[in-house]
Protein backbone atom coordinates (compact mmCIF):
# COMPACT_ATOMS: atom_id res chain seq x y z
CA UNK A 1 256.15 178.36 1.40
CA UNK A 2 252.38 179.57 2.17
CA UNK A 3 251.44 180.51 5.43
CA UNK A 4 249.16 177.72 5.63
CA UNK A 5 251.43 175.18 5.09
CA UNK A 6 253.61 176.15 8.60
CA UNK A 7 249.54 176.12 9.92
CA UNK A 8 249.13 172.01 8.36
CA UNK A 9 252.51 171.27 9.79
CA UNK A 10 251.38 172.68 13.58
CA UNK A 11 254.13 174.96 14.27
CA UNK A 12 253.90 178.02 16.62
CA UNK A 13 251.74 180.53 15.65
CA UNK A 14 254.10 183.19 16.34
CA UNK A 15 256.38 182.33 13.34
CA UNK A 16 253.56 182.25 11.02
CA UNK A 17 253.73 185.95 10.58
CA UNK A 18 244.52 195.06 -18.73
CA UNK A 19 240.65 195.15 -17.27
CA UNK A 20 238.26 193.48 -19.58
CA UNK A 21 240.37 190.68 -19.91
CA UNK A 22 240.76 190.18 -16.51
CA UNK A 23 237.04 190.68 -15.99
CA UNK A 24 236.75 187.68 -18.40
CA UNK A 25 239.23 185.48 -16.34
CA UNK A 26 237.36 186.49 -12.92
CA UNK A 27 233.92 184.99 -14.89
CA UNK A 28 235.88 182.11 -16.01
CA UNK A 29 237.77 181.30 -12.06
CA UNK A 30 233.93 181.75 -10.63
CA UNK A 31 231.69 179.77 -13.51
CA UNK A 32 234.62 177.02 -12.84
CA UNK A 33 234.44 177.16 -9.01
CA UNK A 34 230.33 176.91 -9.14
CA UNK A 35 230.62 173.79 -11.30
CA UNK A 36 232.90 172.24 -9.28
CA UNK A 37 231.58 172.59 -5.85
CA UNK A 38 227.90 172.20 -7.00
CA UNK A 39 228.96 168.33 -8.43
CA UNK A 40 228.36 165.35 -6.60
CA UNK A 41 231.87 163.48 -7.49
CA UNK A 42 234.76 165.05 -9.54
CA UNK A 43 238.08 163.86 -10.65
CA UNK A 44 241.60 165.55 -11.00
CA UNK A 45 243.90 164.29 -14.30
CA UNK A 46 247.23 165.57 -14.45
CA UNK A 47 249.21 167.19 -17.72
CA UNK A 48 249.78 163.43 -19.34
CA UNK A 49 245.53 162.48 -18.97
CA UNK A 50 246.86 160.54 -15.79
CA UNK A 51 244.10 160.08 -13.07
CA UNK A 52 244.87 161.85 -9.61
CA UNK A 53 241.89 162.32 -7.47
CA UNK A 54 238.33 161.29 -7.65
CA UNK A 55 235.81 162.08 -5.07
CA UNK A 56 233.80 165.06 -3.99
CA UNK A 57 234.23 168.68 -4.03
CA UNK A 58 235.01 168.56 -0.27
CA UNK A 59 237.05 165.86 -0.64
CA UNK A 60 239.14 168.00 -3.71
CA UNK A 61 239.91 170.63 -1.12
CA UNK A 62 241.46 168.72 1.26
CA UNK A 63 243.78 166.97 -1.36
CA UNK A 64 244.26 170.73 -2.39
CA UNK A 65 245.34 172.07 1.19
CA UNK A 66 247.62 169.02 1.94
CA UNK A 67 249.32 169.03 -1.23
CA UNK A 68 248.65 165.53 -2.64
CA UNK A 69 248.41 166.47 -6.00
CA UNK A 70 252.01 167.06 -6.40
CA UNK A 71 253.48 170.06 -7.93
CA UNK A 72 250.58 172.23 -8.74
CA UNK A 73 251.65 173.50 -12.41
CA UNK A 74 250.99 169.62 -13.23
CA UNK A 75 247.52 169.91 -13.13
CA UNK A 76 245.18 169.51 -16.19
CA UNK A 77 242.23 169.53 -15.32
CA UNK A 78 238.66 169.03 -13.22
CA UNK A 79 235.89 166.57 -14.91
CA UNK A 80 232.48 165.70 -13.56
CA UNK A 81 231.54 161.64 -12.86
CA UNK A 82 230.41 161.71 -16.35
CA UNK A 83 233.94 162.87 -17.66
CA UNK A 84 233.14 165.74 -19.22
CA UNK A 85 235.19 168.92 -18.39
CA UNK A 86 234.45 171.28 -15.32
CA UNK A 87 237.65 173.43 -15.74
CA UNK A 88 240.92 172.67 -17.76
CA UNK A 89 244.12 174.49 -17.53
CA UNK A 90 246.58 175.37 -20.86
CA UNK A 91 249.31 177.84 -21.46
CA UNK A 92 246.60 180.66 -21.55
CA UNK A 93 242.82 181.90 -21.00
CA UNK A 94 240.73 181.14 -23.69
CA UNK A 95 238.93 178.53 -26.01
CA UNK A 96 237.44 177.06 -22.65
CA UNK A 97 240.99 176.69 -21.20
CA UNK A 98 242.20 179.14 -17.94
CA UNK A 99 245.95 179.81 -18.15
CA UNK A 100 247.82 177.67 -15.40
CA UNK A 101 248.77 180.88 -13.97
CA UNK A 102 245.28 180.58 -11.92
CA UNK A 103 245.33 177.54 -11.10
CA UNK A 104 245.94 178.56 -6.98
CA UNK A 105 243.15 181.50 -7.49
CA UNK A 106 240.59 178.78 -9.20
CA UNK A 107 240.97 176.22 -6.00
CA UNK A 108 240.79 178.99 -3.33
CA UNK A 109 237.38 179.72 -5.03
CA UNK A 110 236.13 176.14 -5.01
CA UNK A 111 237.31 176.12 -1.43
CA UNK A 112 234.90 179.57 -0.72
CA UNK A 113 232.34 177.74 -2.84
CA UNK A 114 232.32 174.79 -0.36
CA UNK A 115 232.44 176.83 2.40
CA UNK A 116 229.38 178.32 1.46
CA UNK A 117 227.30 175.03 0.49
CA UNK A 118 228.10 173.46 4.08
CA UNK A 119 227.08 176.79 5.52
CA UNK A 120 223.52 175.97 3.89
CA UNK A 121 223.00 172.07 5.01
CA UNK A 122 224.42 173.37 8.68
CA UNK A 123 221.53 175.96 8.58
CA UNK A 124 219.11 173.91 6.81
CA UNK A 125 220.11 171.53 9.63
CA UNK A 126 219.55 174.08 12.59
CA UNK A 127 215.85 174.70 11.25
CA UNK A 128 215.07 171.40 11.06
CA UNK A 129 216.00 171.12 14.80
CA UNK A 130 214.01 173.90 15.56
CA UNK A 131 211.10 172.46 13.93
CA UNK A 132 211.29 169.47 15.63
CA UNK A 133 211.55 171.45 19.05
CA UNK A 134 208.39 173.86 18.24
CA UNK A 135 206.39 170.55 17.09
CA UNK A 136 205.74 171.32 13.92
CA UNK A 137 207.44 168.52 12.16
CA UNK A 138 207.90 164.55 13.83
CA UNK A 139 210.65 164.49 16.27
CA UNK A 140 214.27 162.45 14.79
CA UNK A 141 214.04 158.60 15.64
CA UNK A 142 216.28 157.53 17.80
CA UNK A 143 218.99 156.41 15.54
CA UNK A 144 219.24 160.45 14.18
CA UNK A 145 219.87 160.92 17.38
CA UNK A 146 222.77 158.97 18.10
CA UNK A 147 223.97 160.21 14.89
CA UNK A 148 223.66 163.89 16.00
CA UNK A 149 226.00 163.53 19.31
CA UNK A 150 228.98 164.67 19.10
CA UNK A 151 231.81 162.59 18.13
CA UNK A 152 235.12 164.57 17.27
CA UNK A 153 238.31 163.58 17.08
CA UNK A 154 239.13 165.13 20.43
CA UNK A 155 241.90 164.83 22.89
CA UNK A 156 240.45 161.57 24.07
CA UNK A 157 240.57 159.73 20.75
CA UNK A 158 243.66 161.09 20.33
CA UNK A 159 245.28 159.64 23.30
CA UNK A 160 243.26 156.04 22.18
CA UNK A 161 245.06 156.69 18.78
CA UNK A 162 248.46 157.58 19.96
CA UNK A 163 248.63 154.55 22.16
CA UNK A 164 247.79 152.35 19.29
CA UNK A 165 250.42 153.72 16.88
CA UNK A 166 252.79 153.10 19.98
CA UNK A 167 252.07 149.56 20.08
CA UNK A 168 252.46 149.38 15.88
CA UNK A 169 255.74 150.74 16.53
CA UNK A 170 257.03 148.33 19.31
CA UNK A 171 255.48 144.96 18.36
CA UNK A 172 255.12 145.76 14.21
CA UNK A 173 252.72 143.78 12.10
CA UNK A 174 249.77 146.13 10.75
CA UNK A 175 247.81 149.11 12.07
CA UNK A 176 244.60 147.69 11.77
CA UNK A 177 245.32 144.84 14.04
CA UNK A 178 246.69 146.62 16.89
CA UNK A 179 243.49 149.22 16.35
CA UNK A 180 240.85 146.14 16.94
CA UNK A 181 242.97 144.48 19.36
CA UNK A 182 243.48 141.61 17.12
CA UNK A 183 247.21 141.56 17.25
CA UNK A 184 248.88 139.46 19.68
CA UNK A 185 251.85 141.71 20.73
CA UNK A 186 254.74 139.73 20.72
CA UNK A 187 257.93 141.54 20.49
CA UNK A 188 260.35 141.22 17.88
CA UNK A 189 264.03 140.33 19.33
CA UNK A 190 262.29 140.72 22.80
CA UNK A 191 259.97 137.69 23.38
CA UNK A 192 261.25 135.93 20.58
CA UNK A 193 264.30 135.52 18.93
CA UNK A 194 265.35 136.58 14.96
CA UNK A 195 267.93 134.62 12.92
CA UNK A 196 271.11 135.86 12.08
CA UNK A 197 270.16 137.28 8.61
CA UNK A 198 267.11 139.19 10.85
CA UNK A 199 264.01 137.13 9.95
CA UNK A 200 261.95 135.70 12.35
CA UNK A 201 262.41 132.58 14.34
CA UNK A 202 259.37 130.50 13.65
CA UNK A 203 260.38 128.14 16.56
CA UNK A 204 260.60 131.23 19.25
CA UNK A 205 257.65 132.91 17.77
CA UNK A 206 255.29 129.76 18.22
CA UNK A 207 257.18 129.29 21.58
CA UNK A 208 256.42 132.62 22.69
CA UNK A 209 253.07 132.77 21.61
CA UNK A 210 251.75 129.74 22.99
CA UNK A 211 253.57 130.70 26.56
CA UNK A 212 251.21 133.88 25.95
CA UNK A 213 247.92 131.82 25.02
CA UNK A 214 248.60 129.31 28.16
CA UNK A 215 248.72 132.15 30.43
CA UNK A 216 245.80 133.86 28.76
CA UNK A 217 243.81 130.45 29.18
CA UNK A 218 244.69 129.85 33.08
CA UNK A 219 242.16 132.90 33.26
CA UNK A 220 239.04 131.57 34.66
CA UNK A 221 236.90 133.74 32.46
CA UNK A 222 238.71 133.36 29.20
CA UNK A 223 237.82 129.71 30.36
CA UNK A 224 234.48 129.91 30.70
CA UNK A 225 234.36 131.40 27.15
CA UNK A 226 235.68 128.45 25.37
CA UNK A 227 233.74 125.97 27.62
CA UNK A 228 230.08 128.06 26.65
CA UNK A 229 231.21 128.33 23.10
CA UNK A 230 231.73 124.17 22.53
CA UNK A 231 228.48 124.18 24.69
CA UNK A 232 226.69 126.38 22.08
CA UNK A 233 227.61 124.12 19.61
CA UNK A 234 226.13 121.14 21.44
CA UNK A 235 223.13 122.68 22.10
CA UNK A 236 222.57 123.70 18.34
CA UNK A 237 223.35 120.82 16.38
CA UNK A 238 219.85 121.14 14.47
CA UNK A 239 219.88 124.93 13.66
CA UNK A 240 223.80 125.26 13.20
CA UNK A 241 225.85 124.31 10.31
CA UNK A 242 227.58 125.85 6.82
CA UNK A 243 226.76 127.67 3.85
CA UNK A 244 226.07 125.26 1.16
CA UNK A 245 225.68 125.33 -2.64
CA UNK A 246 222.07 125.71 -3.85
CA UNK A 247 219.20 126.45 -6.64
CA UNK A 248 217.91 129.43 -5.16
CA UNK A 249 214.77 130.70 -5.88
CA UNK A 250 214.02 134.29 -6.03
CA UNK A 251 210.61 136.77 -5.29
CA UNK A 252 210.73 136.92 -9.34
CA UNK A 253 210.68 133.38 -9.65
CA UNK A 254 214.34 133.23 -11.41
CA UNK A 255 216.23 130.44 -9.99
CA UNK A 256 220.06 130.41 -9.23
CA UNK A 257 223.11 128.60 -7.71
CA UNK A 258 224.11 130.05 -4.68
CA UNK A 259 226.27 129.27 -1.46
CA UNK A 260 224.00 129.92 1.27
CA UNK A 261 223.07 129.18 5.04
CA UNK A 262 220.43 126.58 5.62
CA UNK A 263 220.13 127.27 9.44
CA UNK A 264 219.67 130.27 11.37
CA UNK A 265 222.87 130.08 13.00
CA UNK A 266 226.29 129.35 10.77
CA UNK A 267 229.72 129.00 10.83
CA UNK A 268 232.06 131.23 8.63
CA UNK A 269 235.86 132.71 8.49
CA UNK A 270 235.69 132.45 12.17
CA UNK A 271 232.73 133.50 13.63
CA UNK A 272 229.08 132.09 14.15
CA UNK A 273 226.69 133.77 12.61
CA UNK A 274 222.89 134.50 13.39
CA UNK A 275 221.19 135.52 9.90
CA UNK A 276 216.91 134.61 10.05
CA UNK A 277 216.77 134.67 5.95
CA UNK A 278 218.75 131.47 5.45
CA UNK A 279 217.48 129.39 2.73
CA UNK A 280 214.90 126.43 3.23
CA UNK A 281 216.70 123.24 2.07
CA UNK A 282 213.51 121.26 0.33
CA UNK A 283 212.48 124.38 -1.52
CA UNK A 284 215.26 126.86 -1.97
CA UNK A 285 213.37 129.89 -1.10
CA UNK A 286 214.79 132.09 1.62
CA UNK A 287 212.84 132.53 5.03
CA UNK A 288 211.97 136.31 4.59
CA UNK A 289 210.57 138.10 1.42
CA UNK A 290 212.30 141.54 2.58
CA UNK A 291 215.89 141.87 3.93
CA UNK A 292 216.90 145.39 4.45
CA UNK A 293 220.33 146.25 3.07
CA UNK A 294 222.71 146.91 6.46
CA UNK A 295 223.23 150.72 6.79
CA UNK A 296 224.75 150.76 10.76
CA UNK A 297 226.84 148.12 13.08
CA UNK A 298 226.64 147.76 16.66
CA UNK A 299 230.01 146.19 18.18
CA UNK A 300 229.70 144.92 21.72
CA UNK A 301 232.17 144.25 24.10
CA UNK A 302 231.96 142.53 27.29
CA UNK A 303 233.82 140.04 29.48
CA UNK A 304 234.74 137.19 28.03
CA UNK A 305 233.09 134.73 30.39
CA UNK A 306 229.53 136.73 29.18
CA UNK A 307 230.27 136.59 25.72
CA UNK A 308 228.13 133.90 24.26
CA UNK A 309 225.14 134.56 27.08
CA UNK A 310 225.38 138.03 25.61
CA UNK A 311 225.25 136.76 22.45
CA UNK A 312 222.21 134.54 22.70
CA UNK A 313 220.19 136.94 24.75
CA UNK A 314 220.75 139.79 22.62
CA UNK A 315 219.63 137.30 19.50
CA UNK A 316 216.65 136.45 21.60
CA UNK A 317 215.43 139.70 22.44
CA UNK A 318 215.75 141.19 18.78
CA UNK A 319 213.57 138.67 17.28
CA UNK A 320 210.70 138.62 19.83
CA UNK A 321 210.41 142.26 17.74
CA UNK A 322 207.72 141.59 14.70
CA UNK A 323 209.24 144.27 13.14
CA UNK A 324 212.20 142.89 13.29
CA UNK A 325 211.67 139.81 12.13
CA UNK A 326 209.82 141.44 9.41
CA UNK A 327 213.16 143.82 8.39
CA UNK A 328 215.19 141.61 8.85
CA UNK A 329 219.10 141.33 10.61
CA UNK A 330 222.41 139.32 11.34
CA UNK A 331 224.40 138.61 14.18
CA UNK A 332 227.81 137.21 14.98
CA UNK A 333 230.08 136.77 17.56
CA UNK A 334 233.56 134.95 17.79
CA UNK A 335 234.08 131.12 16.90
CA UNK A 336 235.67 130.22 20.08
CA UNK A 337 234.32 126.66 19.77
CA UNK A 338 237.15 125.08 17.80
CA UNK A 339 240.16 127.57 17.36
CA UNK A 340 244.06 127.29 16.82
CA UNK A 341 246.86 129.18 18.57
CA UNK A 342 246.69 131.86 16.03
CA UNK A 343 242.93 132.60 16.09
CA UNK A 344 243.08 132.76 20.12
CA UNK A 345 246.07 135.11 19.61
CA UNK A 346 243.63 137.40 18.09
CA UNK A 347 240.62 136.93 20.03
CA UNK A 348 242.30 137.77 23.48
CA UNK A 349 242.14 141.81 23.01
CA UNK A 350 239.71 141.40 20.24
CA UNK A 351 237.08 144.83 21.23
CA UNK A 352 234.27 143.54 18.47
CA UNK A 353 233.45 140.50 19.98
CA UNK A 354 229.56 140.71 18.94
CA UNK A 355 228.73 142.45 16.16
CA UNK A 356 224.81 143.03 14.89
CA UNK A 357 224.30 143.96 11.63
CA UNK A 358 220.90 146.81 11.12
CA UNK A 359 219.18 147.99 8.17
CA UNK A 360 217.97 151.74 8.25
CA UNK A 361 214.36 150.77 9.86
CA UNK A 362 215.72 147.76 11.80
CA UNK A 363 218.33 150.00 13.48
CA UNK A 364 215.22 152.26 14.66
CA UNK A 365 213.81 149.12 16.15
CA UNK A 366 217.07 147.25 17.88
CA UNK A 367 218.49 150.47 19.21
CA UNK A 368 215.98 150.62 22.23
CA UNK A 369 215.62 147.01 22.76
CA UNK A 370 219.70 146.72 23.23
CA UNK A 371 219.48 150.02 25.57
CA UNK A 372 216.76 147.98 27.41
CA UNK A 373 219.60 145.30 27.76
CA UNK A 374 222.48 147.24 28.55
CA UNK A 375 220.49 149.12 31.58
CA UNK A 376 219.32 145.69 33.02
CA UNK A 377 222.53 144.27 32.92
CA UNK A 378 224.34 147.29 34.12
CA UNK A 379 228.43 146.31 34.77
CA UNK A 380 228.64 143.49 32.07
CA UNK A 381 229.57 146.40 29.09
CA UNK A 382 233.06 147.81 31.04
CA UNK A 383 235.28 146.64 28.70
CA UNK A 384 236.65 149.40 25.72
CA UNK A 385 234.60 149.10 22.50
CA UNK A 386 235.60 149.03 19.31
CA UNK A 387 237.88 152.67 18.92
CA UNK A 388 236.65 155.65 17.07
CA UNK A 389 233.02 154.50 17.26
CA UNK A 390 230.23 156.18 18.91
CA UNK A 391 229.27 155.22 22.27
CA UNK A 392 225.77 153.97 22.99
CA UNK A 393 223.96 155.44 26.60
CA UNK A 394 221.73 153.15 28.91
CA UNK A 395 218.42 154.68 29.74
CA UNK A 396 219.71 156.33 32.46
CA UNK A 397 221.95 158.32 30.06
CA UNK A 398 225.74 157.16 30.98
CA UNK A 399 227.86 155.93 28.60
CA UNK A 400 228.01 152.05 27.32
CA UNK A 401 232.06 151.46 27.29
CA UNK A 402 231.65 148.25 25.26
CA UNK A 403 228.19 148.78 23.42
CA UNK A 404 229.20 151.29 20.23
CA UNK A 405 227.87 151.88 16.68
CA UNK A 406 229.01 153.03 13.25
CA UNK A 407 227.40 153.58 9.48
CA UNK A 408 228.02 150.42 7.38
CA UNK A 409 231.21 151.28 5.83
CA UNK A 410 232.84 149.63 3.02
CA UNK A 411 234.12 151.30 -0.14
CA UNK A 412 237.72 152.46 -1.36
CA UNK A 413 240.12 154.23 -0.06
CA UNK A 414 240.83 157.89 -2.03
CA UNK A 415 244.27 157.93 -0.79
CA UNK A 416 246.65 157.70 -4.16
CA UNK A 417 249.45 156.42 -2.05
CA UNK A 418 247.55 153.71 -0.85
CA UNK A 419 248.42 150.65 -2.53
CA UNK A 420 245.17 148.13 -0.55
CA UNK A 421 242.24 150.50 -1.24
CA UNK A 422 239.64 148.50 -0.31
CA UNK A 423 238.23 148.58 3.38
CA UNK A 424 235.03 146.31 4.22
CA UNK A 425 234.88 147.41 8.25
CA UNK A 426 234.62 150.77 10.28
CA UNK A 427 238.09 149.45 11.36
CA UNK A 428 239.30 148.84 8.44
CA UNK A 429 238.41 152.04 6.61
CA UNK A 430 239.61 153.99 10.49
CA UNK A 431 243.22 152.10 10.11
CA UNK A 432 243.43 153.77 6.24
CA UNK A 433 242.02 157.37 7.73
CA UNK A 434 244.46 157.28 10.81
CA UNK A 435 247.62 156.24 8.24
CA UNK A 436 246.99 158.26 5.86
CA UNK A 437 247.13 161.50 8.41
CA UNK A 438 250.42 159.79 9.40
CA UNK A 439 251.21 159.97 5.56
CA UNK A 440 250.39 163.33 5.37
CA UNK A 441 252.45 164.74 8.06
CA UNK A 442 255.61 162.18 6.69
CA UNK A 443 255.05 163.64 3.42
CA UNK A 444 255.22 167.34 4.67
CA UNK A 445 258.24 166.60 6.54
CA UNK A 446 260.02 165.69 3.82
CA UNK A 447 259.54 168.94 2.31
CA UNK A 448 263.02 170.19 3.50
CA UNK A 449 261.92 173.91 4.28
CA UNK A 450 259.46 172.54 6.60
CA UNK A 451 262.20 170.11 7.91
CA UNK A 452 264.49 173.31 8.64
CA UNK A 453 261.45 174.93 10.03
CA UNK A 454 260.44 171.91 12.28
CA UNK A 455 264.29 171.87 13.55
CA UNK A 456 264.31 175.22 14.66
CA UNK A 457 261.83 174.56 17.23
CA UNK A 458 261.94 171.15 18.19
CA UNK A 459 265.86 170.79 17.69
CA UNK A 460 266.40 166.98 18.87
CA UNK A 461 263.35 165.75 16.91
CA UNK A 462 264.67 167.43 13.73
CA UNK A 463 268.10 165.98 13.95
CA UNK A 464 266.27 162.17 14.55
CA UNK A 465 264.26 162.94 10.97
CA UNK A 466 267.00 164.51 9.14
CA UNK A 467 269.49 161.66 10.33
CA UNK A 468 266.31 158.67 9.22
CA UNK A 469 267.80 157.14 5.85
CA UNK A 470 266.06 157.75 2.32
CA UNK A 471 264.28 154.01 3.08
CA UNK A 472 262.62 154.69 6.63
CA UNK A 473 259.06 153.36 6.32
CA UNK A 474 256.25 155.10 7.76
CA UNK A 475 256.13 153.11 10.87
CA UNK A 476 259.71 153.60 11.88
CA UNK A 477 259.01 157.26 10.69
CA UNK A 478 256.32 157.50 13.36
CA UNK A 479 258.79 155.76 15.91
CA UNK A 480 261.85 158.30 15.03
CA UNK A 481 258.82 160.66 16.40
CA UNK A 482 257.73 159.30 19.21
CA UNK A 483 261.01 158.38 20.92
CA UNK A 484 261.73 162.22 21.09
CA UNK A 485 260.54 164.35 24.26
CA UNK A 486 258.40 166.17 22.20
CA UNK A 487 257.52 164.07 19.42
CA UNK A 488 254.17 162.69 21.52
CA UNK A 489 252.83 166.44 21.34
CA UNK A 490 254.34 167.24 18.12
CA UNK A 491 252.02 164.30 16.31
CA UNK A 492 249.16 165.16 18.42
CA UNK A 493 249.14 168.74 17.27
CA UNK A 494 249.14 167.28 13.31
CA UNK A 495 247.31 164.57 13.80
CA UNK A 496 244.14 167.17 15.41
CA UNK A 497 244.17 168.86 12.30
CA UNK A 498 244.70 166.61 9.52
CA UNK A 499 242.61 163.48 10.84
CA UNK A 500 239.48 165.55 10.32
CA UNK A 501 240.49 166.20 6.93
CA UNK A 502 241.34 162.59 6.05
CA UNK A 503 237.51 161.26 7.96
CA UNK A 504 235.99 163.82 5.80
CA UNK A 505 238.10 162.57 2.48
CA UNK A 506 236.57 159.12 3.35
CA UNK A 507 232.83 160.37 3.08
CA UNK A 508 232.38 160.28 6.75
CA UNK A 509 230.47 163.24 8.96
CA UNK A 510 231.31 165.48 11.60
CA UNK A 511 230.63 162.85 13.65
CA UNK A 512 233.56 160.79 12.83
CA UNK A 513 231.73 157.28 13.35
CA UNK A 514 229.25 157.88 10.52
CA UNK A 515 228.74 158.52 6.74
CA UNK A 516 227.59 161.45 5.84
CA UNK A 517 224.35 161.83 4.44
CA UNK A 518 224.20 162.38 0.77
């Protein structure tokens, strides 16, 4: 076992203690590693032709030092995005094959190769700064500038992340739901019963929950939230209604049927939306001739008797902006109007309560006007925004709790383990990042030289993993962990050094709540 493997697993440093041809296979292992790291995606086939990886040449190293692509003599090859061959591997060097001998020595120099390439955009970063500081080019907007704060995955996030994973454990369902607050937390066996053959008691769940909602509802606030929501309603019955099928006609003068809004303000999948280039009924032609593509989201949080003031103000106060209006934008915030049991179980922790959707320019635009907001209405933002996401500051500089923004980010995920690739949400794609790094560190743990390792120096947690059954699903996995003494700091420790890995794998930037910039 390498030396960095004991490093990925986070044990104690302590234990971690003839010549032209080979010129020609040195030319070969650095002409290979050049074309790799200087493409903008690659992909990794196996022996059979099978498809392993695809994604960039950061991304490849990060499979490579975590050991996804299986055993290593398996591998047949690197292609470019238009699948022709970067570097294949045979039985020996030659006829544009490198013997699979090298195949260790070819990654380590893609892996110096990358090195070196994010050494240039850092420095080519740093001058720009400097630039901007001697005046000689136009200072960074103020969106680059939220961008540029740092936003690591630190020992704050990882407490935020540890205490969700502990609540995945004890009241199950998904990640993702206990990450956005969404999930209910009901536990199994505990506040409702099971049937004898262990499924769920649909009687005692409903039970259960609805003793939850009622108590959740005596709150005045959560109160006042339902009341201004029917009250929205009512006072928007002539700029508030559905998406409905249309001829649409477009700038090029092509017509087409389309579902879409015919108010400003709509109702969809449980939320009410605010979107100013809905469709004019009589002539089918949407309000605005530009709508910028949405490149960044703001979440809000606040308390839930200011929700839908917040809401409506914020709406308000972005289109009195010409620009704006001009660019275009959406809004939405929580259907609380007209909800069952289950949608109030998932709107009573819910941390993305408002969310407003911002092109590149628009996001230039809204970002100071919502600043302006937050400072006058200093106390309303207290509650914890949506996780992982970057914190917006007042104009006095302190931290927003509930006012936080992210890139856009949908896409797939480049996990191969992951069955649900898709992700549509900065949520969403965080609940893939944060379970794949569990993945990662289940997968390594399974190795059984790391397991001995592990057991020599965290005795009690070893014995828990070696005694979990061939079957144990990640979840319990991560429970077996964290009932140990030590199992809190031995995740922590993994989780700091593979989570950066994963974010990165997933196209985002060292600032973990955005893309990075290609």
């Amino acid at each position: 076992m390498e030396k960095e493997d004991y490093e990925e697993i986070g044990l104690p440093e302590d234990i971690l203690e003839n010549d032209e041809e080979g010129f020609q296979v040195e030319k070969l292992l650095i002409d290979s590693a050049s074309s790799v790291s200087g493409s903008e995606e690659v992909s990794v086939y196996d022996r059979s032709g099978r498809p392993v990886f695809k994604g960039t040449p950061d991304q490849l190293i990060i499979f490579w030092n975590n050991g996804d692509y299986g055993e290593v003599e398996n591998i047949g090859g690197i292609y470019n995005q238009d699948g022709n061959p970067l570097v294949r591997f045979g039985a020996q060097t030659g006829f544009g094959f490198i013997d699979r001998s090298h195949i260790s020595e070819v990654f380590e120099q893609i892996k110096d190769e990358v090195k070196v390439h994010k050494i240039l955009k850092e420095e080519s970063s740093r001058l720009q700064s400097v630039k901007e500081s001697l005046g000689l080019i136009e200072k960074k907007d103020p969106v680059s500038n939220i961008i540029d704060k740092e936003n690591v995955f630190n020992s704050d996030r990882m407490e935020e992340v540890l205490g969700v994973a502990q609540d995945w454990v004890k009241y199950g369902g998904d990640f993702y739901g206990h990450l956005t607050g969404k999930d209910i937390k009901l536990e199994k066996g505990v506040d409702y019963a099971l049937n004898p053959d262990g499924g769920i008691d649909m009687e005692s769940f409903r039970a259960a929950r609805n003793e939850k909602i009622a108590t959740w509802l005596n709150n005045p606030k959560n109160a006042e939230w339902i009341a201004a929501g029917k009250r929205f309603v009512l006072d928007h019955t002539q700029d508030l209604g559905y998406r409905e099928k249309l001829e649409v006609t477009h700038s090029n003068g092509t017509v087409s049927e389309e579902y879409r809004p015919t108010t400003p303000f709509f109702h969809e999948d449980g939320w009410i939306y605010y979107e100013p280039n809905y469709v004019d009924k009589e002539t089918g032609v949407s309000r605005l001739k530009e709508r910028e593509d949405t490149a960044y989201r703001i979440y809000i949080n606040c308390d839930s008797d200011e929700v839908i003031r917040v809401f409506e103000e914020v709406v308000n106060r972005l289109n009195q902006d010409s620009d704006l209006r001009r660019l275009g934008f959406q809004a939405k915030t929580s259907d609380i109007s007209a909800v069952s049991p289950s949608e109030i179980g998932q709107m009573m922790h819910q941390k993305d309560r408002i969310v407003i959707y911002l092109g590149e320019e628009g996001a230039k635009k809204a970002l100071p006007i919502i600043q302006d907001y937050a400072t006058e209405n200093e106390g309303v933002f207290e509650e914890q925004g949506v996780l992982l996401a970057q914190p917006l500051e007042d104009n006095n500089k302190r931290p927003i709790p509930g006012i936080r923004m992210t890139s856009e980010t949908k896409g797939k995920s480049p996990d191969p383990q992951e069955i649900n690739k898709s992700y549509s949400s900065f949520s969403d794609m965080q609940s893939k990042i944060i379970t794949s790094s569990l993945k990662s560190i289940i997968n390594q743990l399974n190795k059984p030289d790391v397991l001995n390792m592990v057991s020599s120096h965290y005795p009690s947690l070893g014995k828990r993993l070696s005694d979990a059954p061939a079957n144990t699903s990640l979840r319990e996995y991560i429970g077996i962990i964290l009932e140990d003494d030590e199992g809190k700091t031995f995740l922590s420790k993994n989780l700091e050094k593979i989570y950066p890995q994963w974010s990165q794998s997933f196209g985002m930037s060292d600032n973990i709540s955005f893309k990075k910039k290609v």
